[in-house]
Protein backbone atom coordinates (compact mmCIF):
# COMPACT_ATOMS: atom_id res chain seq x y z
CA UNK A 1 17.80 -18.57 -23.99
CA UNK A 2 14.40 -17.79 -23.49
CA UNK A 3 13.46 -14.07 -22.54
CA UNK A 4 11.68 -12.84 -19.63
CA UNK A 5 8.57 -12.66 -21.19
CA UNK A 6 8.43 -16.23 -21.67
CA UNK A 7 8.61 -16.98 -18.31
CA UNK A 8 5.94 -15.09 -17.02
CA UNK A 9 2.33 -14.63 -18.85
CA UNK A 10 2.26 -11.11 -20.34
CA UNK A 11 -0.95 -10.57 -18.33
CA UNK A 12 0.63 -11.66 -15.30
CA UNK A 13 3.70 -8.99 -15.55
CA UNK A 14 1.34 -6.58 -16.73
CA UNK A 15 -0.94 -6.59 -13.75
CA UNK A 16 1.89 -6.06 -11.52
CA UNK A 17 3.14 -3.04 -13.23
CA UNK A 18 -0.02 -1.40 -13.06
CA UNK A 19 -0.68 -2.25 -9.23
CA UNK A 20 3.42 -0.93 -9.09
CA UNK A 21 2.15 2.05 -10.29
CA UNK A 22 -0.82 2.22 -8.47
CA UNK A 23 1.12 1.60 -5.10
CA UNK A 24 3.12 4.47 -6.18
CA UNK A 25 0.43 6.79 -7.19
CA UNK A 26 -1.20 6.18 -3.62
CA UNK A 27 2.17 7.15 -1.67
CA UNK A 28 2.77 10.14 -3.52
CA UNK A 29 -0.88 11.24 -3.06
CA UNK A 30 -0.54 10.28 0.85
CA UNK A 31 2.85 12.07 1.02
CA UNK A 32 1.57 15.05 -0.51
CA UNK A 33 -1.44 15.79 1.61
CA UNK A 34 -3.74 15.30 -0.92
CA UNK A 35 -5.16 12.13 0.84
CA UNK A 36 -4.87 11.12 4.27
CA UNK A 37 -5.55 7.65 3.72
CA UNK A 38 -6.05 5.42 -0.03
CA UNK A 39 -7.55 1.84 0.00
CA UNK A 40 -6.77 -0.46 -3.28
CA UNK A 41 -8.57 -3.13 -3.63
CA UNK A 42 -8.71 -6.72 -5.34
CA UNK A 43 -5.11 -6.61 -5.71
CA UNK A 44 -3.43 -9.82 -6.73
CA UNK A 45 0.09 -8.68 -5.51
CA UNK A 46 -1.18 -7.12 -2.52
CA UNK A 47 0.78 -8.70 0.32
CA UNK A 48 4.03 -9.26 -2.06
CA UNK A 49 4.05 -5.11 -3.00
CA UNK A 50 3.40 -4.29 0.77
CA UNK A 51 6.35 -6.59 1.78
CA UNK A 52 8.47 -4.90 -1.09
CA UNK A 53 8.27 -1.31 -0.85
CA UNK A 54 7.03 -0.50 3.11
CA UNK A 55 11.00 0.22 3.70
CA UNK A 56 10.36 3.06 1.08
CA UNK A 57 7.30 4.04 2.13
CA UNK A 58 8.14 4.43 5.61
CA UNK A 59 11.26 7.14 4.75
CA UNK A 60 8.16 9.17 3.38
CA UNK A 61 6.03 9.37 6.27
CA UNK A 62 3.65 6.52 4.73
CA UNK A 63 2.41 3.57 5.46
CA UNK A 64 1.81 0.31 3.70
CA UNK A 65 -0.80 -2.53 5.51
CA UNK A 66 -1.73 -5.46 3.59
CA UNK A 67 -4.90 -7.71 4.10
CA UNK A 68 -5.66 -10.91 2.09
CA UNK A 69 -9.01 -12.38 1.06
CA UNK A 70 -8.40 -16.09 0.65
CA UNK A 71 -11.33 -16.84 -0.65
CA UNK A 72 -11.11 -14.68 -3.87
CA UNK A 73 -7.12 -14.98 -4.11
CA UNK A 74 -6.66 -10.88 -3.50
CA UNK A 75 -6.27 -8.86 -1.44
CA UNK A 76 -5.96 -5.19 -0.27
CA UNK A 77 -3.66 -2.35 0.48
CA UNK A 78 -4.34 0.55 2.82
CA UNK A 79 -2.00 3.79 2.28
CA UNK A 80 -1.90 5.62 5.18
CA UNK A 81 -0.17 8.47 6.77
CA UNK A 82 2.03 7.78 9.43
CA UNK A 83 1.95 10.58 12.49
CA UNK A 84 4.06 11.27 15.60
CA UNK A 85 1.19 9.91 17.92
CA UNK A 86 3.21 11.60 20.93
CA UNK A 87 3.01 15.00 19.07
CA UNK A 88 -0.74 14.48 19.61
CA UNK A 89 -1.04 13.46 15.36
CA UNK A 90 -4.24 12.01 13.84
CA UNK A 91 -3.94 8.35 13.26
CA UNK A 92 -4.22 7.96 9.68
CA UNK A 93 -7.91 6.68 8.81
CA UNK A 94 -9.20 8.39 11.65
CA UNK A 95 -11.40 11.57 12.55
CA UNK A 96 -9.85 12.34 16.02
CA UNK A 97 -6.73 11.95 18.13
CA UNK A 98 -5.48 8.75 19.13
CA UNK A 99 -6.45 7.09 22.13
CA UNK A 100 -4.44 4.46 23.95
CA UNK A 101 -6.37 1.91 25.56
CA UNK A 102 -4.61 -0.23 28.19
């Protein structure tokens, strides 16, 4: 039986656990205040880490928005907070209060 590791190049599985981590960094940074809003960028599992862990994201008040750059094969990941734009929040990335435009 051939392991895991064999299936998937080492460099492969090791660039995902670091963007993982970095993912993970970003939300708990977000979550805690200390940042409002992170951008990572030249990710290679960009779109794939967005998909996986918004859900999670979300129950902590963050969220995940991917954006792919074809031409280079990455992409990248904007961490943002996400506020109660009724309660008259700040939209995460943003210097002022949100403004509807209809």
């Amino acid at each position: 039986m051939e392991s895991i590791r064999a299936n998937t190049p080492y460099p492969l599985a090791e660039r995902l656990a670091s963007e993982v981590a970095d993912v993970g960094a970003a939300i708990a940074l977000v979550r805690s205040g200390v940042a409002t809003t992170i951008t990572l960028t030249s990710l290679r599992f960009a779109q794939q880490l967005s998909d996986s862990l918004a859900a999670a994201a979300a129950a902590q008040g963050v969220r995940l928005e991917a954006s792919f750059w074809p031409e280079d094969d990455l992409g990248d990941l904007l961490v943002s907070r996400i506020v109660d734009r009724e309660a008259g929040g700040l939209e995460a990335g943003r210097d002022g209060p949100v403004v509807e435009h209809g």
